[in-house]
PDB file of N, CA and C in Angstrom:
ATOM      1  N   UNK A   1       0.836  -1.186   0.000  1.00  0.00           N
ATOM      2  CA  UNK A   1       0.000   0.000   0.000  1.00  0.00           C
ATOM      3  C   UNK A   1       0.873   1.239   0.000  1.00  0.00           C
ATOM      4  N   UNK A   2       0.451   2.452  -0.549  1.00  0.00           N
ATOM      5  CA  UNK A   2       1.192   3.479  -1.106  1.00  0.00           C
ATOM      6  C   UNK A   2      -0.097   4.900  -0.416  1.00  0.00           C
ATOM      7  N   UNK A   3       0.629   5.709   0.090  1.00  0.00           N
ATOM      8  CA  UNK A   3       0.369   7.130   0.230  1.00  0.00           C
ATOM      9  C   UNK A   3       1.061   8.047  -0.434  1.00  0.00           C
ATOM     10  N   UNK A   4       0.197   9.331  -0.992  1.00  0.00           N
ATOM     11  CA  UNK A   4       0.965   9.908  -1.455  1.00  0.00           C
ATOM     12  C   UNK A   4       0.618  11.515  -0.800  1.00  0.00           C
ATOM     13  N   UNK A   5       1.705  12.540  -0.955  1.00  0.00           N
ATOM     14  CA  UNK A   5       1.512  13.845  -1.136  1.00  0.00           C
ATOM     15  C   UNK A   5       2.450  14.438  -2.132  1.00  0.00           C
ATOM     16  N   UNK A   6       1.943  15.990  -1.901  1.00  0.00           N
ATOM     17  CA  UNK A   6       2.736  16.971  -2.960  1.00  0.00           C
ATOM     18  C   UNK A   6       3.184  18.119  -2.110  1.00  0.00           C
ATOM     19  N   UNK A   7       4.005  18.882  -2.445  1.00  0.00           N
ATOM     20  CA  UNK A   7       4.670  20.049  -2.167  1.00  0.00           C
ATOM     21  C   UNK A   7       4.462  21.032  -3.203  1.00  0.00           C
ATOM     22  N   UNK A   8       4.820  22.134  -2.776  1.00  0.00           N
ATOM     23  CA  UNK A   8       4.774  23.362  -3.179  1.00  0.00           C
ATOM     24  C   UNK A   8       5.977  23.526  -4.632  1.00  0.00           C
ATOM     25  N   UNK A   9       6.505  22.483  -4.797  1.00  0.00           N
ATOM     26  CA  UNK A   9       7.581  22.547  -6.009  1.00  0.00           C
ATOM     27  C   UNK A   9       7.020  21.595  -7.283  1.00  0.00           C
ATOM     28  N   UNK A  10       5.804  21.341  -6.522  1.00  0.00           N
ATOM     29  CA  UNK A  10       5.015  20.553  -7.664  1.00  0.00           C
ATOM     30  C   UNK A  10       5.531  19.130  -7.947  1.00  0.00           C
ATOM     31  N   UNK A  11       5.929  18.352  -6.849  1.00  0.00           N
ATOM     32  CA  UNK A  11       6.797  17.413  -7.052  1.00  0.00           C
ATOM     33  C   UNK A  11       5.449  16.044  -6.061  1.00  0.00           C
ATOM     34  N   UNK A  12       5.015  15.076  -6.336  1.00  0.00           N
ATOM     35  CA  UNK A  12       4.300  14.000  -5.397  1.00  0.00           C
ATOM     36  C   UNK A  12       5.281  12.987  -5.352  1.00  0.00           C
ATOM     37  N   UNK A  13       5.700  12.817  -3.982  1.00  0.00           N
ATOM     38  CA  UNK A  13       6.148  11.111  -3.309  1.00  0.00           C
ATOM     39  C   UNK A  13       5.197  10.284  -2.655  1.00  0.00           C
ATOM     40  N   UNK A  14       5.316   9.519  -3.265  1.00  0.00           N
ATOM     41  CA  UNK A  14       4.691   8.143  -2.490  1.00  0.00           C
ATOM     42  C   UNK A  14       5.290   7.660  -1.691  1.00  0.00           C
ATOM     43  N   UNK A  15       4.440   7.397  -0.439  1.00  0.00           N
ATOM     44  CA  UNK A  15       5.471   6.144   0.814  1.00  0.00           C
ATOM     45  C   UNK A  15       4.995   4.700   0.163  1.00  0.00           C
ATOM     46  N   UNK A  16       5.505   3.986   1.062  1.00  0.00           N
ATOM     47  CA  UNK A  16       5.125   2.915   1.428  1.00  0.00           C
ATOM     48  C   UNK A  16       4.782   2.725   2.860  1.00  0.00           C
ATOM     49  N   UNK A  17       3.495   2.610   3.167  1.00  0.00           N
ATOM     50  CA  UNK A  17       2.479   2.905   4.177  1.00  0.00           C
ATOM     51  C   UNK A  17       2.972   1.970   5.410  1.00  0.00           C
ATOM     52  N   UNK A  18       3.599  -0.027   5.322  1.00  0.00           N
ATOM     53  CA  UNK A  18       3.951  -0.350   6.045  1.00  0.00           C
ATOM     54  C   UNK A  18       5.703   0.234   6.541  1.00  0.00           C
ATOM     55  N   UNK A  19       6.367   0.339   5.279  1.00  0.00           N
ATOM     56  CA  UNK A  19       7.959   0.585   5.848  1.00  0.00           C
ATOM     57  C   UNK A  19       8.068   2.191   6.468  1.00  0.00           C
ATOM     58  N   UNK A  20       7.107   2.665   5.976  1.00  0.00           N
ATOM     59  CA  UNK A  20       7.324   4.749   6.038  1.00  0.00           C
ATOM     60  C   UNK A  20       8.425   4.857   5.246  1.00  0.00           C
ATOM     61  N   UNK A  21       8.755   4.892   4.253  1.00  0.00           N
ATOM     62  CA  UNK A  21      10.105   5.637   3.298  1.00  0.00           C
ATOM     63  C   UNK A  21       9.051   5.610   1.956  1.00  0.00           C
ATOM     64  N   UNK A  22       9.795   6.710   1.316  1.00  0.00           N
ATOM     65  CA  UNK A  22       9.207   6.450   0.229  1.00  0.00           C
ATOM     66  C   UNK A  22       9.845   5.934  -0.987  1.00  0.00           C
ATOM     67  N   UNK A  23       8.859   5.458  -1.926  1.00  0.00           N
ATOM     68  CA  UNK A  23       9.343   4.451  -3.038  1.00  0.00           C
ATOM     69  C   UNK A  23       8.992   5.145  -4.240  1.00  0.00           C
ATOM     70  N   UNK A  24       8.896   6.930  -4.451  1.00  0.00           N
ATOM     71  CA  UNK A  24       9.301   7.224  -5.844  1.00  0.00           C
ATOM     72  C   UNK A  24       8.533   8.740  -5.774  1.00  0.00           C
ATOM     73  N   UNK A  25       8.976   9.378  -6.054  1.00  0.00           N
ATOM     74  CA  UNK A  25       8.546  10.825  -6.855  1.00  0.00           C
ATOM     75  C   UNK A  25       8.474  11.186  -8.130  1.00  0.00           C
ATOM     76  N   UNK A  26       7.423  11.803  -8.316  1.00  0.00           N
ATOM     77  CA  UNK A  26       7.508  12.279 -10.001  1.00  0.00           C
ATOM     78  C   UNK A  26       6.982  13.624  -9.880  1.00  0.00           C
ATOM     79  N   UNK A  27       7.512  14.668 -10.970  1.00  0.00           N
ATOM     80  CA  UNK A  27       7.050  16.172 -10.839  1.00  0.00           C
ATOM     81  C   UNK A  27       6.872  16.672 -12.249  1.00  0.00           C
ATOM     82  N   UNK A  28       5.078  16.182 -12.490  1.00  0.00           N
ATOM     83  CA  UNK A  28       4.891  16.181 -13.373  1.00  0.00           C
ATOM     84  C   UNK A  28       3.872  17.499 -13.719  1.00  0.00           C
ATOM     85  N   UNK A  29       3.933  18.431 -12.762  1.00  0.00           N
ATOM     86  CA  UNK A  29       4.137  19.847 -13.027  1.00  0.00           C
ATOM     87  C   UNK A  29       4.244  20.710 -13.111  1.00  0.00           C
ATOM     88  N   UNK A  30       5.806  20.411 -13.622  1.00  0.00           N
ATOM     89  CA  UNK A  30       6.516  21.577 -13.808  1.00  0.00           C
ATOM     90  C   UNK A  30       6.925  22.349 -12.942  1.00  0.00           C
ATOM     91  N   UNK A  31       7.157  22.262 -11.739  1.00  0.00           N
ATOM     92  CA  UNK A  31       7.247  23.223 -10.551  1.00  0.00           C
ATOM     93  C   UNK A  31       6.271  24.116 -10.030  1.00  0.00           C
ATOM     94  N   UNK A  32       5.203  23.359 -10.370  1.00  0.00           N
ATOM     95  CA  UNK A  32       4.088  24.046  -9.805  1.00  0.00           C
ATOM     96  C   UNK A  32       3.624  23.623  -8.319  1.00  0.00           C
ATOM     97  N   UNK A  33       3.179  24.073  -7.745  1.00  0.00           N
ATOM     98  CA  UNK A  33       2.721  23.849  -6.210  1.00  0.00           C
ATOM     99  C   UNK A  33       1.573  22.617  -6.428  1.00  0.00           C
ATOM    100  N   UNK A  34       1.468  21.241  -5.948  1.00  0.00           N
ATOM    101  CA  UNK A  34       0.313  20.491  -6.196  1.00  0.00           C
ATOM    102  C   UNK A  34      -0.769  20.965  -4.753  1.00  0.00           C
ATOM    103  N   UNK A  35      -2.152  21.269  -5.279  1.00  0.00           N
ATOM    104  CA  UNK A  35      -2.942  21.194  -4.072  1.00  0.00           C
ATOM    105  C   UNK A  35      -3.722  19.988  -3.502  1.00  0.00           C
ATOM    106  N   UNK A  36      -3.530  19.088  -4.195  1.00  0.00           N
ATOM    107  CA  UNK A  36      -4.128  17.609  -3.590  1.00  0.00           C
ATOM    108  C   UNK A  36      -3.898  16.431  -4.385  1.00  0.00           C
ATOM    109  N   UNK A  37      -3.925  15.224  -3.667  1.00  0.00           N
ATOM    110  CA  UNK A  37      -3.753  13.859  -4.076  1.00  0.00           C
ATOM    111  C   UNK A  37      -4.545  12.792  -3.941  1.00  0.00           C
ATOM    112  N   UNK A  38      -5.571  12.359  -4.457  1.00  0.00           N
ATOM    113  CA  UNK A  38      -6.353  11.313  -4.236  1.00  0.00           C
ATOM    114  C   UNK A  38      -5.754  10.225  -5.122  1.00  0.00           C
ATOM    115  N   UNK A  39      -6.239   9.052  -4.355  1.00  0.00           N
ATOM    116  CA  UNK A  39      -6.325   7.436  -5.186  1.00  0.00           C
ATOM    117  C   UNK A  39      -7.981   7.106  -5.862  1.00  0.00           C
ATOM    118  N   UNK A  40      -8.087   6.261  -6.710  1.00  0.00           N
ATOM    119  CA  UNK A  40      -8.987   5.644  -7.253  1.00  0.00           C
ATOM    120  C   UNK A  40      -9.123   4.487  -8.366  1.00  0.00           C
ATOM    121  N   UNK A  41     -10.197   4.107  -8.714  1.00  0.00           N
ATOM    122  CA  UNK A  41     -10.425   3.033  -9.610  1.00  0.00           C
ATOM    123  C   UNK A  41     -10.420   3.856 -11.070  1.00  0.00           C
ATOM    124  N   UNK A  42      -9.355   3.318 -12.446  1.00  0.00           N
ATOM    125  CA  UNK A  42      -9.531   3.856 -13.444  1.00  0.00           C
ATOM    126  C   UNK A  42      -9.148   2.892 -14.381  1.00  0.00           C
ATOM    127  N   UNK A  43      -9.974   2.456 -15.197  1.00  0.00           N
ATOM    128  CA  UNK A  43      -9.717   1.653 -16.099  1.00  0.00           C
ATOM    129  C   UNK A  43      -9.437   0.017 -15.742  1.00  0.00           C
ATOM    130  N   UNK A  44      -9.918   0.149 -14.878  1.00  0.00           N
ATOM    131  CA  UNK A  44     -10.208  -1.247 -14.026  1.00  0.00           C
ATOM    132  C   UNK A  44      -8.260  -1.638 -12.798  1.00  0.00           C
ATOM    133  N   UNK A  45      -8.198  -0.021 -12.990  1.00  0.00           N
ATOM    134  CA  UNK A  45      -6.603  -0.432 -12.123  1.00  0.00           C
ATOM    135  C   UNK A  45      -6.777   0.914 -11.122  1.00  0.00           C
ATOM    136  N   UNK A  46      -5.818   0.613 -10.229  1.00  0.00           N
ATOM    137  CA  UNK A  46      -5.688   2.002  -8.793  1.00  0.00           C
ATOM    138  C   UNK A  46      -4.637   3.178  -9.769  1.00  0.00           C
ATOM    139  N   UNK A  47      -5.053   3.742  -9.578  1.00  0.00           N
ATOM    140  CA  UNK A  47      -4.446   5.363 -10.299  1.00  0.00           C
ATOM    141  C   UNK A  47      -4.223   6.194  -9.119  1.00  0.00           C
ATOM    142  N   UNK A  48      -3.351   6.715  -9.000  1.00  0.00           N
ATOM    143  CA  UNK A  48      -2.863   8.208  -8.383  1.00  0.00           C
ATOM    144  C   UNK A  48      -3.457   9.485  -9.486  1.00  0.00           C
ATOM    145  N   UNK A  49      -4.076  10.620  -9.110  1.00  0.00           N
ATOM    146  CA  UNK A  49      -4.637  11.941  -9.525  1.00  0.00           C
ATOM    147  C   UNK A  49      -3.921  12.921  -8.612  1.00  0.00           C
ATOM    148  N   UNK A  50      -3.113  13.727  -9.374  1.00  0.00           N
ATOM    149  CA  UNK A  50      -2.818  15.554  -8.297  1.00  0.00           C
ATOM    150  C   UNK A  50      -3.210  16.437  -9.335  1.00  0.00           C
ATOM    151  N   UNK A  51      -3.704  17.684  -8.032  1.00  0.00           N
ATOM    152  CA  UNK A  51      -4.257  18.929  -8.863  1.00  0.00           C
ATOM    153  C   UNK A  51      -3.044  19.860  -8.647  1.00  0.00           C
ATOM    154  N   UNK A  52      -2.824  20.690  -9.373  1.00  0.00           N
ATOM    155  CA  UNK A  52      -1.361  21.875  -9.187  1.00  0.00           C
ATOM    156  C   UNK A  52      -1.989  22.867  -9.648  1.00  0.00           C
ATOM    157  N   UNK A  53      -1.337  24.093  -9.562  1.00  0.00           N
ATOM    158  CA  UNK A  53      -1.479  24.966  -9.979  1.00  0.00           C
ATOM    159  C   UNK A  53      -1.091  25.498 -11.126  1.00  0.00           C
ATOM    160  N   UNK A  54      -0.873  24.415 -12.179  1.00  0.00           N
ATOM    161  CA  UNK A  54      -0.626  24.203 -13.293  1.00  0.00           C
ATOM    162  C   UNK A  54      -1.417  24.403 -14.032  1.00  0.00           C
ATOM    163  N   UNK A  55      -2.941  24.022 -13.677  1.00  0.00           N
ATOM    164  CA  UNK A  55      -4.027  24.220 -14.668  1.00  0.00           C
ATOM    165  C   UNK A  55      -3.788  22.823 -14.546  1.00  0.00           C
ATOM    166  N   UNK A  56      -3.505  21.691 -14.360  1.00  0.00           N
ATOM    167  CA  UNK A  56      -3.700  20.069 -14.498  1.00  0.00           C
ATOM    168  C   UNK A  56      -4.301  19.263 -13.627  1.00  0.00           C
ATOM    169  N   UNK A  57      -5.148  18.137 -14.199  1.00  0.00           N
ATOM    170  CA  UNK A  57      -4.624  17.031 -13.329  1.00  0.00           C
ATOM    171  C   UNK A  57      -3.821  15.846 -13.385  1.00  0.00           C
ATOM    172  N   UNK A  58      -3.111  15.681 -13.144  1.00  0.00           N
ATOM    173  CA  UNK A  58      -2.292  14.060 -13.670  1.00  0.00           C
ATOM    174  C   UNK A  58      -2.763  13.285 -12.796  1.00  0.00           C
ATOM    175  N   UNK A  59      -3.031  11.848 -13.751  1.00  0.00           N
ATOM    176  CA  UNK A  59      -3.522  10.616 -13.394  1.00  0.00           C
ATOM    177  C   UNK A  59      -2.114   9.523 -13.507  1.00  0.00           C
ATOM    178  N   UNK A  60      -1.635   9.292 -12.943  1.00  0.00           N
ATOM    179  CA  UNK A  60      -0.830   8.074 -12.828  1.00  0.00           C
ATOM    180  C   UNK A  60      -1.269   6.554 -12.422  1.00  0.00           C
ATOM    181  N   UNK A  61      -0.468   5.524 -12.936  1.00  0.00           N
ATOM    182  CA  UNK A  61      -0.658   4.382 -12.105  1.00  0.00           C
ATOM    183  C   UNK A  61       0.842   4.184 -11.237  1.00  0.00           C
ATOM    184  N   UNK A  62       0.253   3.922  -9.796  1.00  0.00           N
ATOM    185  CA  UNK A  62       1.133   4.140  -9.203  1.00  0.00           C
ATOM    186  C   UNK A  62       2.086   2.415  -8.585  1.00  0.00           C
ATOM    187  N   UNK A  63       1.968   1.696  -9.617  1.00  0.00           N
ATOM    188  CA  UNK A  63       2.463   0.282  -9.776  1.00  0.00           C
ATOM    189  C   UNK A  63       3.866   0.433 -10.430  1.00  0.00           C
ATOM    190  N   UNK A  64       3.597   0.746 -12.017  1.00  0.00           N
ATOM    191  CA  UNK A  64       4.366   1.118 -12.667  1.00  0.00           C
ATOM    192  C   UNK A  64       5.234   2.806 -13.027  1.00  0.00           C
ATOM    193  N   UNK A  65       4.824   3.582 -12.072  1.00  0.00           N
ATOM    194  CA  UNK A  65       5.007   4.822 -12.304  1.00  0.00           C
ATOM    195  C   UNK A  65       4.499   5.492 -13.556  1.00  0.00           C
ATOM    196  N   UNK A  66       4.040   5.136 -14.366  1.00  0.00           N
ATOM    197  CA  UNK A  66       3.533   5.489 -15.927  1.00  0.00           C
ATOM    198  C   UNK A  66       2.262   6.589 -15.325  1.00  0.00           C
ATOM    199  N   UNK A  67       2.605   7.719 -16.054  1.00  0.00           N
ATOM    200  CA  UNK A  67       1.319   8.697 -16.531  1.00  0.00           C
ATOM    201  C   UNK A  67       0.495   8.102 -17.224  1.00  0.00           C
ATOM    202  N   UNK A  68      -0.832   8.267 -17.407  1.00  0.00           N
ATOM    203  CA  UNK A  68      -2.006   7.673 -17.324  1.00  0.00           C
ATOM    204  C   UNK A  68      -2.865   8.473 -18.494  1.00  0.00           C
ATOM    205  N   UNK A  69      -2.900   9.861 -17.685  1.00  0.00           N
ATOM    206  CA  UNK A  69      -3.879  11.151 -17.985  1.00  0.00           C
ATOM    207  C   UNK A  69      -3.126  12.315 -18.153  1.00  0.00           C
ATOM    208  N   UNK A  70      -3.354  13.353 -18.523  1.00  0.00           N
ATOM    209  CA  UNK A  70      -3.682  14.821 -17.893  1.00  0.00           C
ATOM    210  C   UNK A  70      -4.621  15.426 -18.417  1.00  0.00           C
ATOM    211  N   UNK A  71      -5.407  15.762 -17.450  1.00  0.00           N
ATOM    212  CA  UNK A  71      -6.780  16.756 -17.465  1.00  0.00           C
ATOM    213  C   UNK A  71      -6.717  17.985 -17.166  1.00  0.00           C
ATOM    214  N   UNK A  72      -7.267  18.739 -18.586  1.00  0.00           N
ATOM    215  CA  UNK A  72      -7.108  19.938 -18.408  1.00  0.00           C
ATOM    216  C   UNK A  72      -8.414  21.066 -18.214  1.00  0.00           C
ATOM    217  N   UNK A  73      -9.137  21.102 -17.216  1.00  0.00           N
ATOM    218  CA  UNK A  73     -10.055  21.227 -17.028  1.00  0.00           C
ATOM    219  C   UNK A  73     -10.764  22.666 -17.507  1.00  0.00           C
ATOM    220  N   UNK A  74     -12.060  22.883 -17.965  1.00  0.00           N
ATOM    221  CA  UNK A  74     -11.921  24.303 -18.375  1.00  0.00           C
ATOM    222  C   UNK A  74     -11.743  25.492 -17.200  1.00  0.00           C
ATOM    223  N   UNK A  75     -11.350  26.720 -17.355  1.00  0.00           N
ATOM    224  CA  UNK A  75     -11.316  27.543 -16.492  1.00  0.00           C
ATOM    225  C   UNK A  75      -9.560  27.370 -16.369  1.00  0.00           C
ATOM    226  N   UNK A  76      -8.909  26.658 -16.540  1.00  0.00           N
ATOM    227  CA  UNK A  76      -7.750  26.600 -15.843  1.00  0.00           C
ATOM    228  C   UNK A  76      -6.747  26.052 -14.309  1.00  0.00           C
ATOM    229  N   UNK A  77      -8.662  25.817 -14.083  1.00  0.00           N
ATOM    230  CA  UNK A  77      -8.095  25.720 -12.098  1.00  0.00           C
ATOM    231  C   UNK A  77      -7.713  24.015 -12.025  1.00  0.00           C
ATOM    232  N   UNK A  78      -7.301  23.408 -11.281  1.00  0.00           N
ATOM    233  CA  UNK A  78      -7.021  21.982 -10.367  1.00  0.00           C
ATOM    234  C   UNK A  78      -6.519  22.459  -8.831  1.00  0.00           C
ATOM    235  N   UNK A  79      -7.386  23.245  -8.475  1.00  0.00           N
ATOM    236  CA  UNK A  79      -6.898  22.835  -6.590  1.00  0.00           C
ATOM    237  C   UNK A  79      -6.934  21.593  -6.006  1.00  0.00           C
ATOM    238  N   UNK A  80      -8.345  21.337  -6.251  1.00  0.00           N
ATOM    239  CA  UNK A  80      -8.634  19.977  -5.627  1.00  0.00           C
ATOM    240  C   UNK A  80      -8.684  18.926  -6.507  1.00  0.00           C
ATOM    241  N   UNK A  81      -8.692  17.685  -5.992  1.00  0.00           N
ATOM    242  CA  UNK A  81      -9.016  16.640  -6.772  1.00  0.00           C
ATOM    243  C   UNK A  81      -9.371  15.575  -5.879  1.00  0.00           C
ATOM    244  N   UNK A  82     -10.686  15.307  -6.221  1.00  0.00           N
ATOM    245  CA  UNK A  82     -11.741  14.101  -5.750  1.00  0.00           C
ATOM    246  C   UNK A  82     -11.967  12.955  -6.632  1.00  0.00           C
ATOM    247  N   UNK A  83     -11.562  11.373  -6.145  1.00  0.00           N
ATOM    248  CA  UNK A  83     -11.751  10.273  -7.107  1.00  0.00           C
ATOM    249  C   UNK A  83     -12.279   9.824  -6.658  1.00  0.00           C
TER     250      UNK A  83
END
């Protein structure tokens, strides 16, 4: 099992929930500040979603590290993100 957050450099690490260290970062944007991280069901697999202040959301699978998505929602905004 995997947790994740983001920082203000627009960067999300995942732990690993039993050891506490984490097992990978990706900063997919761009140095933007991410404002949230949810998990969910997508395409019949668990995906990682962050919103930044990028105007994005990226969808990852967080097995293989592979990008998934990015959603670019109208208006420009991704603060939040709910899966």
């Amino acid at each position: 099992r995997v947790i994740g957050s983001g920082d203000y450099d627009g960067v999300v690490t995942e732990y690993d929930v039993e050891k506490g260290v984490p097992v990978f970062e990706r900063d997919e944007h761009g140095g933007r500040r991410i404002w949230s991280v949810d998990y969910t069901l997508y395409n019949g697999s668990v995906v990682g979603a962050s919103g930044s202040d990028d105007g994005t959301v990226q969808m990852w699978d967080p097995r293989n590290e592979r990008l998934e998505e990015t959603v670019r929602p109208p208006g420009g905004g991704a603060a939040a993100v709910a899966a």
